[in-house]
Protein backbone atom coordinates (compact mmCIF):
# COMPACT_ATOMS: atom_id res chain seq x y z
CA UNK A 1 184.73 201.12 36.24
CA UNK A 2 187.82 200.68 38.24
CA UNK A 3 189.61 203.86 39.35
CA UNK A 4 193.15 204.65 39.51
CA UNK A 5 194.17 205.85 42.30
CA UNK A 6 198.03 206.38 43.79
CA UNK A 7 198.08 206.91 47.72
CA UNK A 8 201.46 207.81 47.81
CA UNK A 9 201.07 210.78 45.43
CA UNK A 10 197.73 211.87 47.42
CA UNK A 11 199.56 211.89 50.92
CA UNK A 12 202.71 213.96 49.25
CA UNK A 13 200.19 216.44 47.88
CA UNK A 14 197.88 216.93 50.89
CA UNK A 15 201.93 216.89 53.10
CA UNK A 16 202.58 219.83 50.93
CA UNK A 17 199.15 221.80 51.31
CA UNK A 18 200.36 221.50 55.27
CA UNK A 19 197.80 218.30 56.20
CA UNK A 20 199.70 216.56 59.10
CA UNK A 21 201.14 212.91 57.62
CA UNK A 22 198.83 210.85 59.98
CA UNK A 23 196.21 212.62 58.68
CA UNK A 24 196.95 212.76 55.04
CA UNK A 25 197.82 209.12 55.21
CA UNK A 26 194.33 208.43 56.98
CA UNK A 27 192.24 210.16 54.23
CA UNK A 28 194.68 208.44 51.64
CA UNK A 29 193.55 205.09 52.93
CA UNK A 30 189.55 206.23 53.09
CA UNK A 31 190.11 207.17 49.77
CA UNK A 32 191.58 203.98 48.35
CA UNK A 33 189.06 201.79 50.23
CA UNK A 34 185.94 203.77 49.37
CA UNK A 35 187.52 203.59 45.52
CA UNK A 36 187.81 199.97 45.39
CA UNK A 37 185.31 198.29 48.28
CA UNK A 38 182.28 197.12 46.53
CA UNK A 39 182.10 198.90 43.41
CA UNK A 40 181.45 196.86 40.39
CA UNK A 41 184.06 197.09 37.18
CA UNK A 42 182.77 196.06 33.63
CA UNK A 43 185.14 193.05 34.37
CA UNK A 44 183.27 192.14 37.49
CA UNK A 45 179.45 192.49 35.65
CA UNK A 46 181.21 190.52 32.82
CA UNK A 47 182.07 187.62 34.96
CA UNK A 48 178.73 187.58 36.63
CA UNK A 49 177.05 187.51 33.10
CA UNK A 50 179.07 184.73 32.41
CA UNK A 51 178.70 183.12 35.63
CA UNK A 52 174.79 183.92 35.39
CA UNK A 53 175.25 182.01 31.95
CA UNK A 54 176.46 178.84 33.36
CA UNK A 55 173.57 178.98 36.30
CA UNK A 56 171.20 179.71 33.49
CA UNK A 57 172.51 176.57 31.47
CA UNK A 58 172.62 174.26 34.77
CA UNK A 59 169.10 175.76 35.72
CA UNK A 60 167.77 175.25 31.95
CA UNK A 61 169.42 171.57 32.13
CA UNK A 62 168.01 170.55 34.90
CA UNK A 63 164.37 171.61 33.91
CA UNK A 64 165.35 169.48 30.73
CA UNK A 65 165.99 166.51 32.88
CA UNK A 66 162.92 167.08 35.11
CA UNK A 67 160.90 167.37 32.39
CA UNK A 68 162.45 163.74 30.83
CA UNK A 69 161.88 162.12 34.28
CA UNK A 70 157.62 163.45 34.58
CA UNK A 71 157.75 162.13 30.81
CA UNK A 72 158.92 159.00 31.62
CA UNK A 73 156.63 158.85 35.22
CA UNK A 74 153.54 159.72 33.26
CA UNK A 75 154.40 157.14 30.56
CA UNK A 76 154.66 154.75 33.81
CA UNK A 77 151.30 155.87 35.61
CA UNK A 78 150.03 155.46 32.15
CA UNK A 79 150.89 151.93 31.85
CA UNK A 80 149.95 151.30 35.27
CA UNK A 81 146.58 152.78 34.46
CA UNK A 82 146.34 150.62 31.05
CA UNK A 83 146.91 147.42 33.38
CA UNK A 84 144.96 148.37 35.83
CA UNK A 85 141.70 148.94 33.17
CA UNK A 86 142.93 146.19 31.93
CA UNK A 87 142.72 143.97 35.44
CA UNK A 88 139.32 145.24 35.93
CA UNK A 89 137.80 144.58 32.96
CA UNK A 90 139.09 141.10 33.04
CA UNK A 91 137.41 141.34 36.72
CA UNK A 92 134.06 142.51 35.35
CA UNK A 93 133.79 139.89 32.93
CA UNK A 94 134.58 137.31 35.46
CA UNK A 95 131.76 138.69 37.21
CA UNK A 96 129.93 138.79 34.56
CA UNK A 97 130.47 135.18 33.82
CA UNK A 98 129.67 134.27 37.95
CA UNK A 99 125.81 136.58 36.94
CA UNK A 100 125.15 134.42 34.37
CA UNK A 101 125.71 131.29 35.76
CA UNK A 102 124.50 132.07 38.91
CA UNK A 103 121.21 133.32 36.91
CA UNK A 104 121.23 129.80 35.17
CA UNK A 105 121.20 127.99 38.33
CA UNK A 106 118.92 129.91 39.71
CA UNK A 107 116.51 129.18 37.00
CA UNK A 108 116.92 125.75 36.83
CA UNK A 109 116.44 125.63 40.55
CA UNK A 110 113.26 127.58 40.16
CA UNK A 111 112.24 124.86 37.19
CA UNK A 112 112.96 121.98 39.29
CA UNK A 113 110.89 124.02 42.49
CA UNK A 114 108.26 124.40 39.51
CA UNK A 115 108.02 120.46 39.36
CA UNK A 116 108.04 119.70 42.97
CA UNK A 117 105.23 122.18 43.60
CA UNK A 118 103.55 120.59 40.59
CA UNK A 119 104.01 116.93 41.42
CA UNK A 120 102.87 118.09 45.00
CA UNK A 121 99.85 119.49 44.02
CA UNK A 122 98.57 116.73 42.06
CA UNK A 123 99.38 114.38 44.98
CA UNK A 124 97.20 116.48 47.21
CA UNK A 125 94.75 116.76 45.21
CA UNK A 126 94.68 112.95 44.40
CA UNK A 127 94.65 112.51 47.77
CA UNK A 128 91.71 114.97 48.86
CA UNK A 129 90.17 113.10 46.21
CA UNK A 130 90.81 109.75 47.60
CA UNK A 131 89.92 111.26 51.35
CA UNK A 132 86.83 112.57 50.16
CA UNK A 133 85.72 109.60 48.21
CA UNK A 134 85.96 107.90 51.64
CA UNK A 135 84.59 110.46 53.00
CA UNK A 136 81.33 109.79 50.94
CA UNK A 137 81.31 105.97 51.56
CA UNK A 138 81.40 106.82 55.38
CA UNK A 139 78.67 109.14 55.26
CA UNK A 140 76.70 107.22 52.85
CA UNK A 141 77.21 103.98 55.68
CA UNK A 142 76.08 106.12 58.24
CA UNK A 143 73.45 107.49 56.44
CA UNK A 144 71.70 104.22 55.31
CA UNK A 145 72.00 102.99 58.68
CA UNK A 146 70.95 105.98 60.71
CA UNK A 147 67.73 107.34 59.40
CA UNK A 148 68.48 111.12 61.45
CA UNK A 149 71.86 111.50 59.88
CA UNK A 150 70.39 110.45 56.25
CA UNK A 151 67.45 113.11 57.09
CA UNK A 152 70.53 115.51 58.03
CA UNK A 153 72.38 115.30 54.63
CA UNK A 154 69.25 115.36 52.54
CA UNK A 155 69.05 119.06 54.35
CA UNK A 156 72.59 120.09 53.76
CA UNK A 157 72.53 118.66 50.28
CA UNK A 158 75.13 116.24 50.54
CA UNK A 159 73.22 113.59 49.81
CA UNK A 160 70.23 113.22 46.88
């Protein structure tokens, strides 16, 4: 509330009562300051409600735009995220592929070390066979024509 107030009409009154001029004008001037420095009028709270209204607007338009944008960035990150499942999965079948074949080869290899160590096998055996055939014939020579050594594999039962 603003308040009227006439400094000319205050100094002639407090002039009259006998207050010196100087003084009258001093207190007149206190007066008129202490009336109208910082107090609010209905005027001035009205224009801060209004200006509070247009802060409150900006403020409330700016959350609506910030709130847009995160929309739109988590719609992004989402889409990132899809292709990026996406990218892996492709990467885990490849891998998956690599396992298998890798497990295919690897069991053909083992097949083929399967028929190596099978072919080897019966060559070394053919050929303990063969050395031990020979080995017979030799002992059987030197048997017939040494009579100790034929007396010494009749003991050891190598030879009947």
């Amino acid at each position: 509330m603003r308040v009227l107030f006439d400094t000319e009409e205050f100094v002639s009154t407090l002039k009259e009562s006998g207050v010196a001029e100087a003084h009258a004008r001093a207190l007149s001037h206190a007066l008129d300051r202490a009336f109208h420095q910082g107090v609010a009028t209905k005027d001035d709270i009205a224009d801060l409600r209004a200006q509070m209204g247009i802060l409150d607007a900006r403020i409330n338009g700016f959350a609506r735009e910030f709130n847009a944008r995160a929309d739109g960035l988590d719609a992004k990150i989402d889409g990132f995220a899809r292709e990026f499942n996406a990218r892996i999965d492709g990467l885990d079948a490849r891998i998956d592929g690599f396992a298998r074949e890798f497990d295919a080869r690897i069991g053909a290899l083992g097949t083929q070390i399967n028929g190596v160590e099978s072919s080897l096998r019966t060559e070394l055996v053919t050929r303990f066979a063969v050395q031990r055939t020979w080995m017979v014939v030799i002992a059987a020579l030197v048997a017939l024509s040494n009579p100790v050594m034929m007396h010494f594999y009749k003991a050891a039962g190598l030879f009947p």
